[in-house]
C-alpha atoms as a PDB file:
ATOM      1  CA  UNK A   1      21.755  51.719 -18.685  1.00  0.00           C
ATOM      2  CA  UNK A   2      24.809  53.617 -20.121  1.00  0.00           C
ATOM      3  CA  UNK A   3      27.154  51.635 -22.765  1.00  0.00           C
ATOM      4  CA  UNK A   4      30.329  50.825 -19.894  1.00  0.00           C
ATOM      5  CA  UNK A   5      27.263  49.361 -17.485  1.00  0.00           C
ATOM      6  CA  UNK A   6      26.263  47.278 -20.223  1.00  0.00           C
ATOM      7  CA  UNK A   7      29.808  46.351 -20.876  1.00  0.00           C
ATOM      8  CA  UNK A   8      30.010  45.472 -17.710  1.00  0.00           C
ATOM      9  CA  UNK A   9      26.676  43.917 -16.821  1.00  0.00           C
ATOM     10  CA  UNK A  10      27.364  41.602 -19.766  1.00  0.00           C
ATOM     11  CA  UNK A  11      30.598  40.639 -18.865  1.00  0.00           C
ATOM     12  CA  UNK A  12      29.509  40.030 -15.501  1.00  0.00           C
ATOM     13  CA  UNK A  13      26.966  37.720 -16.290  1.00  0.00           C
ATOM     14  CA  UNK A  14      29.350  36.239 -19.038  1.00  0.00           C
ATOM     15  CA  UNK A  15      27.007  36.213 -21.747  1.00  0.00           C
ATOM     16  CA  UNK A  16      23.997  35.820 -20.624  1.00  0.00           C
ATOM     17  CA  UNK A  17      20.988  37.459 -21.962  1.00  0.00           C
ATOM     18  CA  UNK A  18      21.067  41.069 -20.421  1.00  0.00           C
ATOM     19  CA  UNK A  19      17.452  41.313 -21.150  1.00  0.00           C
ATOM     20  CA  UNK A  20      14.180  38.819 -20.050  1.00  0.00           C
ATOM     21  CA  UNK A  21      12.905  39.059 -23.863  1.00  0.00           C
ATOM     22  CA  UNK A  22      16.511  37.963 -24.928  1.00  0.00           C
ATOM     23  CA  UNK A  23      16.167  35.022 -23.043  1.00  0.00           C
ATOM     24  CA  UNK A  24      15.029  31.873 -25.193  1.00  0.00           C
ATOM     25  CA  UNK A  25      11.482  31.040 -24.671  1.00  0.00           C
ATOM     26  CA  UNK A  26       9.927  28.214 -23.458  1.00  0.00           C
ATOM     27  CA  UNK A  27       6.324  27.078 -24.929  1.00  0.00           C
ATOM     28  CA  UNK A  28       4.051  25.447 -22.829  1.00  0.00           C
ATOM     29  CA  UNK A  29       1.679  23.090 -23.586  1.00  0.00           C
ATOM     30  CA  UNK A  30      -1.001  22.677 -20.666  1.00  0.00           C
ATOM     31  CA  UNK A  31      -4.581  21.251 -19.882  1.00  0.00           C
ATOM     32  CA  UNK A  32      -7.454  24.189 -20.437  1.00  0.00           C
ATOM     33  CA  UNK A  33      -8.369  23.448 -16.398  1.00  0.00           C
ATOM     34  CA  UNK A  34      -5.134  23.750 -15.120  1.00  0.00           C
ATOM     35  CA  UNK A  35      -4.398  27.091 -17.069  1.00  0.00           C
ATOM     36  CA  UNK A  36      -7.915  28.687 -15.874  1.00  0.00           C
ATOM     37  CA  UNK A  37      -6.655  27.657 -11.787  1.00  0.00           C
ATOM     38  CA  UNK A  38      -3.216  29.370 -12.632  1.00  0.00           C
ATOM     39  CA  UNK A  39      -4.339  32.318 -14.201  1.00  0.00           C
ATOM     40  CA  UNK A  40      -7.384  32.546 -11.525  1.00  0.00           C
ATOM     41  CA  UNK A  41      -4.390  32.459  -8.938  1.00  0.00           C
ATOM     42  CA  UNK A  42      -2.444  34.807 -11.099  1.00  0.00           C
ATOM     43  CA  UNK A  43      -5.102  36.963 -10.487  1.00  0.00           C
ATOM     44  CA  UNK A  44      -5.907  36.987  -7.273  1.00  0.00           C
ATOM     45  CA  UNK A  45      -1.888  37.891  -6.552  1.00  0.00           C
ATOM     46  CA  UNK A  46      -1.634  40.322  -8.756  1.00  0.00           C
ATOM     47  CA  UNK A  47       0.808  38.385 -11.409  1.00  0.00           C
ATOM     48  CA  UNK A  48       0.912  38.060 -14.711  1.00  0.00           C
ATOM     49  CA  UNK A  49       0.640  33.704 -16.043  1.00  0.00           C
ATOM     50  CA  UNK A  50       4.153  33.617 -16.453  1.00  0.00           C
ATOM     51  CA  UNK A  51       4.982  35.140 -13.419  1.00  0.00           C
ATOM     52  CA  UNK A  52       2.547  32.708 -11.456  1.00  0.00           C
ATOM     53  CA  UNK A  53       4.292  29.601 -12.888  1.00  0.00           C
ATOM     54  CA  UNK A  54       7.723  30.967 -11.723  1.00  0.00           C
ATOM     55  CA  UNK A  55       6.306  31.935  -8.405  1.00  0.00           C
ATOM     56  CA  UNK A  56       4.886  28.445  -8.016  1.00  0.00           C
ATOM     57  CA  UNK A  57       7.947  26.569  -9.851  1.00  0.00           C
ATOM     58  CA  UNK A  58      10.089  28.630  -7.345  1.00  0.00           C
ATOM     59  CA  UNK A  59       7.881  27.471  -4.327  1.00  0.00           C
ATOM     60  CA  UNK A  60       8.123  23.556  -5.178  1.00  0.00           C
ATOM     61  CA  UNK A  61      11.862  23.658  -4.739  1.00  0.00           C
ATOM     62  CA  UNK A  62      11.698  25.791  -1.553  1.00  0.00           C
ATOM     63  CA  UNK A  63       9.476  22.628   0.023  1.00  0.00           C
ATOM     64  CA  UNK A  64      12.376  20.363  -1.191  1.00  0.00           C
ATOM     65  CA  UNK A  65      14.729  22.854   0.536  1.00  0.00           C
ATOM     66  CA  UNK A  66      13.067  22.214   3.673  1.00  0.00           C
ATOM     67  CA  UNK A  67      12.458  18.373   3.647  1.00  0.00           C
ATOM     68  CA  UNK A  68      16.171  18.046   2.730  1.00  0.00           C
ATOM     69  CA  UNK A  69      16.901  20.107   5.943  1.00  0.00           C
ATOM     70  CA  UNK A  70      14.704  18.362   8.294  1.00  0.00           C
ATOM     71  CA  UNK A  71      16.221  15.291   6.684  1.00  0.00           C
ATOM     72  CA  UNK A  72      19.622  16.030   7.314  1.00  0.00           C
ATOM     73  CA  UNK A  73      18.341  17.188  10.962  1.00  0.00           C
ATOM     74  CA  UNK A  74      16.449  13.808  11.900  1.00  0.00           C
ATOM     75  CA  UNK A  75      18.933  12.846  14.716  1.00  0.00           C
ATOM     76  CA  UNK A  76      18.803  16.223  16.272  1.00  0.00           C
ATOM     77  CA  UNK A  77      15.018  16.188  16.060  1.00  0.00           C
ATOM     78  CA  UNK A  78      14.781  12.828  17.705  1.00  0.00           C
ATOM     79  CA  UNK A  79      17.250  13.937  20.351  1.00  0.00           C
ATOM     80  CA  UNK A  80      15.246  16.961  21.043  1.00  0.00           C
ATOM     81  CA  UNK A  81      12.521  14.544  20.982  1.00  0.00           C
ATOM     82  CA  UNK A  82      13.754  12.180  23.515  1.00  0.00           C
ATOM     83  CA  UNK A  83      15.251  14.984  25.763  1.00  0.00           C
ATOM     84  CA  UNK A  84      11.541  16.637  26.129  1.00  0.00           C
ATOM     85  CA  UNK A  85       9.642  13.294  26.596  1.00  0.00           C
ATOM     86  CA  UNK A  86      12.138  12.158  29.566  1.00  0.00           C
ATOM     87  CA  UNK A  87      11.853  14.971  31.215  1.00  0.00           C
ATOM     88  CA  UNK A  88       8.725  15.673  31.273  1.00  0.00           C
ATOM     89  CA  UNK A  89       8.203  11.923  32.128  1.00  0.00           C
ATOM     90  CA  UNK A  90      11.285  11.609  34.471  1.00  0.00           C
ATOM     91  CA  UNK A  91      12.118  15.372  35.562  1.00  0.00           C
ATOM     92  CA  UNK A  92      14.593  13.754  38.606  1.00  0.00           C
ATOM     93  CA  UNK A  93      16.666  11.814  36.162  1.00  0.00           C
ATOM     94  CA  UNK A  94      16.713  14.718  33.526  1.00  0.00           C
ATOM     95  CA  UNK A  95      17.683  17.081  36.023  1.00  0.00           C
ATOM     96  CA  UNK A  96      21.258  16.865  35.988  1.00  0.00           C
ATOM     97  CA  UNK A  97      21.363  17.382  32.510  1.00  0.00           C
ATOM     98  CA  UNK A  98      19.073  20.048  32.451  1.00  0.00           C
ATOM     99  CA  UNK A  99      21.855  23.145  32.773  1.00  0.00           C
ATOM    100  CA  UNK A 100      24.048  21.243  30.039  1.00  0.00           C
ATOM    101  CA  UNK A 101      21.420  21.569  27.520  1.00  0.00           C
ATOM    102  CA  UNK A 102      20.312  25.236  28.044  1.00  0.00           C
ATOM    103  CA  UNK A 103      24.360  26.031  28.130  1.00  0.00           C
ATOM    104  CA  UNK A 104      24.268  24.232  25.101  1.00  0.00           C
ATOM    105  CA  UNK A 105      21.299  25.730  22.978  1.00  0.00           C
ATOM    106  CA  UNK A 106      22.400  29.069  23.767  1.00  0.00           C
ATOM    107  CA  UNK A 107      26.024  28.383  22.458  1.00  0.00           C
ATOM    108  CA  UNK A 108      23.758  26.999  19.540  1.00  0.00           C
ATOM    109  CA  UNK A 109      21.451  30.151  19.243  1.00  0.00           C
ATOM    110  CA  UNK A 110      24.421  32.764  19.970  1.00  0.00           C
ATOM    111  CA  UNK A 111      26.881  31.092  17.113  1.00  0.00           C
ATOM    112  CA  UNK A 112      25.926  32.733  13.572  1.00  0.00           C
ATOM    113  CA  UNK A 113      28.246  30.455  11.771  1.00  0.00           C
ATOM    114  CA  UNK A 114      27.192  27.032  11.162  1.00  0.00           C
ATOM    115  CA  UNK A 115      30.513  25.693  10.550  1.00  0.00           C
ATOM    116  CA  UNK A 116      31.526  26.830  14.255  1.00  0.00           C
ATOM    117  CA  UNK A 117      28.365  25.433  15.938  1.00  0.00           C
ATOM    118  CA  UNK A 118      29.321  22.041  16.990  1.00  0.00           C
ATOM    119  CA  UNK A 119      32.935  23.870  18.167  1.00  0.00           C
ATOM    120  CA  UNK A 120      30.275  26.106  20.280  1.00  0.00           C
ATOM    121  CA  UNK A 121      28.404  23.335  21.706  1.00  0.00           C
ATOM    122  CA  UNK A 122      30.651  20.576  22.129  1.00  0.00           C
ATOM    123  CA  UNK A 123      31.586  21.365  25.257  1.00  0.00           C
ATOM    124  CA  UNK A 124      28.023  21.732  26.947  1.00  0.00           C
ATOM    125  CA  UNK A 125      27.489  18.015  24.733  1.00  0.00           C
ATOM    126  CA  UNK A 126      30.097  16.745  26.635  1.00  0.00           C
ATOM    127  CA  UNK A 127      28.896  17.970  30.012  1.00  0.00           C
ATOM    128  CA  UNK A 128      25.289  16.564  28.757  1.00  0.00           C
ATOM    129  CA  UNK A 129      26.706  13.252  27.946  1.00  0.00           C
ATOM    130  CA  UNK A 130      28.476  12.643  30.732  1.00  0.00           C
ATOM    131  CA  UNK A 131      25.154  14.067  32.942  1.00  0.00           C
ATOM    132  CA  UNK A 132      23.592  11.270  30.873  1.00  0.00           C
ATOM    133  CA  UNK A 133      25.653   8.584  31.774  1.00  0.00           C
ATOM    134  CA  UNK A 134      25.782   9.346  35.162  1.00  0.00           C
ATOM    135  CA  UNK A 135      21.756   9.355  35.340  1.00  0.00           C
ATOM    136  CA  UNK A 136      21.754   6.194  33.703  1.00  0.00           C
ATOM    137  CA  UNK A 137      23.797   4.677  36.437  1.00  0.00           C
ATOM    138  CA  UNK A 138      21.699   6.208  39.226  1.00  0.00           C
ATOM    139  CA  UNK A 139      18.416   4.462  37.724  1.00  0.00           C
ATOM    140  CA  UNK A 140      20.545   1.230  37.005  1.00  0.00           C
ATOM    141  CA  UNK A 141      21.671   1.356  40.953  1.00  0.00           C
ATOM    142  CA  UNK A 142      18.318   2.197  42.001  1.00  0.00           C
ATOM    143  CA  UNK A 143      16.599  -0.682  39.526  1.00  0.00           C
ATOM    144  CA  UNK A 144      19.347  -3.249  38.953  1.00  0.00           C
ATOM    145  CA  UNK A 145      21.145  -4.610  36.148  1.00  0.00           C
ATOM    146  CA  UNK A 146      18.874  -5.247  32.879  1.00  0.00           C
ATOM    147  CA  UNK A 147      16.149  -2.885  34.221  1.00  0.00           C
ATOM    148  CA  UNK A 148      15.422  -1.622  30.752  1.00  0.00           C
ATOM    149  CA  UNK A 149      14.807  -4.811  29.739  1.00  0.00           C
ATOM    150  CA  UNK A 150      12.741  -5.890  32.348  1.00  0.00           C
ATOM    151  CA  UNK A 151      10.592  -2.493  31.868  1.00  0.00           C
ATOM    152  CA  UNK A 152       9.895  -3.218  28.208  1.00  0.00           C
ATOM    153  CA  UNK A 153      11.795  -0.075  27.410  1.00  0.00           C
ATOM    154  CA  UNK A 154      10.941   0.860  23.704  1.00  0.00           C
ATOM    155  CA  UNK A 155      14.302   3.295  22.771  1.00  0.00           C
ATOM    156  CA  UNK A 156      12.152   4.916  20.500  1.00  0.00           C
ATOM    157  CA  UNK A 157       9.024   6.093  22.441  1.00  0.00           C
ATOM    158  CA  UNK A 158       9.101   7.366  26.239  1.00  0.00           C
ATOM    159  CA  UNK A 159       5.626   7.132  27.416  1.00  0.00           C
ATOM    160  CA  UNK A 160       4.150   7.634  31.214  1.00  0.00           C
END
């Protein structure tokens, strides 16, 4: 690296070490067992010990990446949920919503920014909504008031 790239590189990174042996260390105090599985794993991938506790420190945090997005997802997943259990289960009351929600997972799947996704959907939502409603009031004309009711619906499970 020249002198101005260091310059540079340092000033970048506004101070901070520019190389990995600059950077403070870290001692480790760890179990004889639990060193022999890392550095067995280590390894069998082809790292070095340190390199295999950063790869697996580095993996922990992607698995809380992922529970904190399918946490923050829950009431899409249970609307997905309920949308393929009803209609597989009741395909002629689905079926009017059925174009709705392909128009609106492909506005989904077609929209790269997340931030514009519900403007991308929300009109296909609407359209699915309102296809809801409607099938709602079919099965409550066809059934009677309080059907649900009467049927032991449980809003949470939609079995045959």
């Amino acid at each position: 690296m020249r002198f101005f790239e260091k310059i540079r590189f340092d000033v970048h990174n506004r101070g901070m070490a520019t190389d990995r042996h600059q950077a403070p260390s870290y001692p480790l105090r760890m179990p004889d067992e639990l060193k022999a599985r890392i550095q067995a794993s280590a390894n069998e991938s082809g790292r070095s010990l340190h390199a295999e506790l950063l790869h697996r420190l580095e993996s922990s945090y992607k698995d809380d990446d992922t529970i904190k997005l399918l946490k923050n997802n829950v009431v899409l997943l249970r609307t997905l949920a309920s949308f393929v259990l009803l209609q597989q289960n009741h395909p002629e009351v689905m079926e009017p919503m059925r174009e709705s929600m392909i128009a609106m997972a492909k506005a989904i799947k077609e929209t790269d920014d997340d931030a514009k996704v519900l403007a991308a959907a929300k009109p296909s939502f609407l359209q699915y909504v309102e296809g809801l409603v409607q099938s709602v009031d079919r099965v409550t004309e066809l059934l009677g008031e309080g059907w649900a009711s009467k049927a032991n619906v449980d809003k949470t499970d939609s079995k045959p």
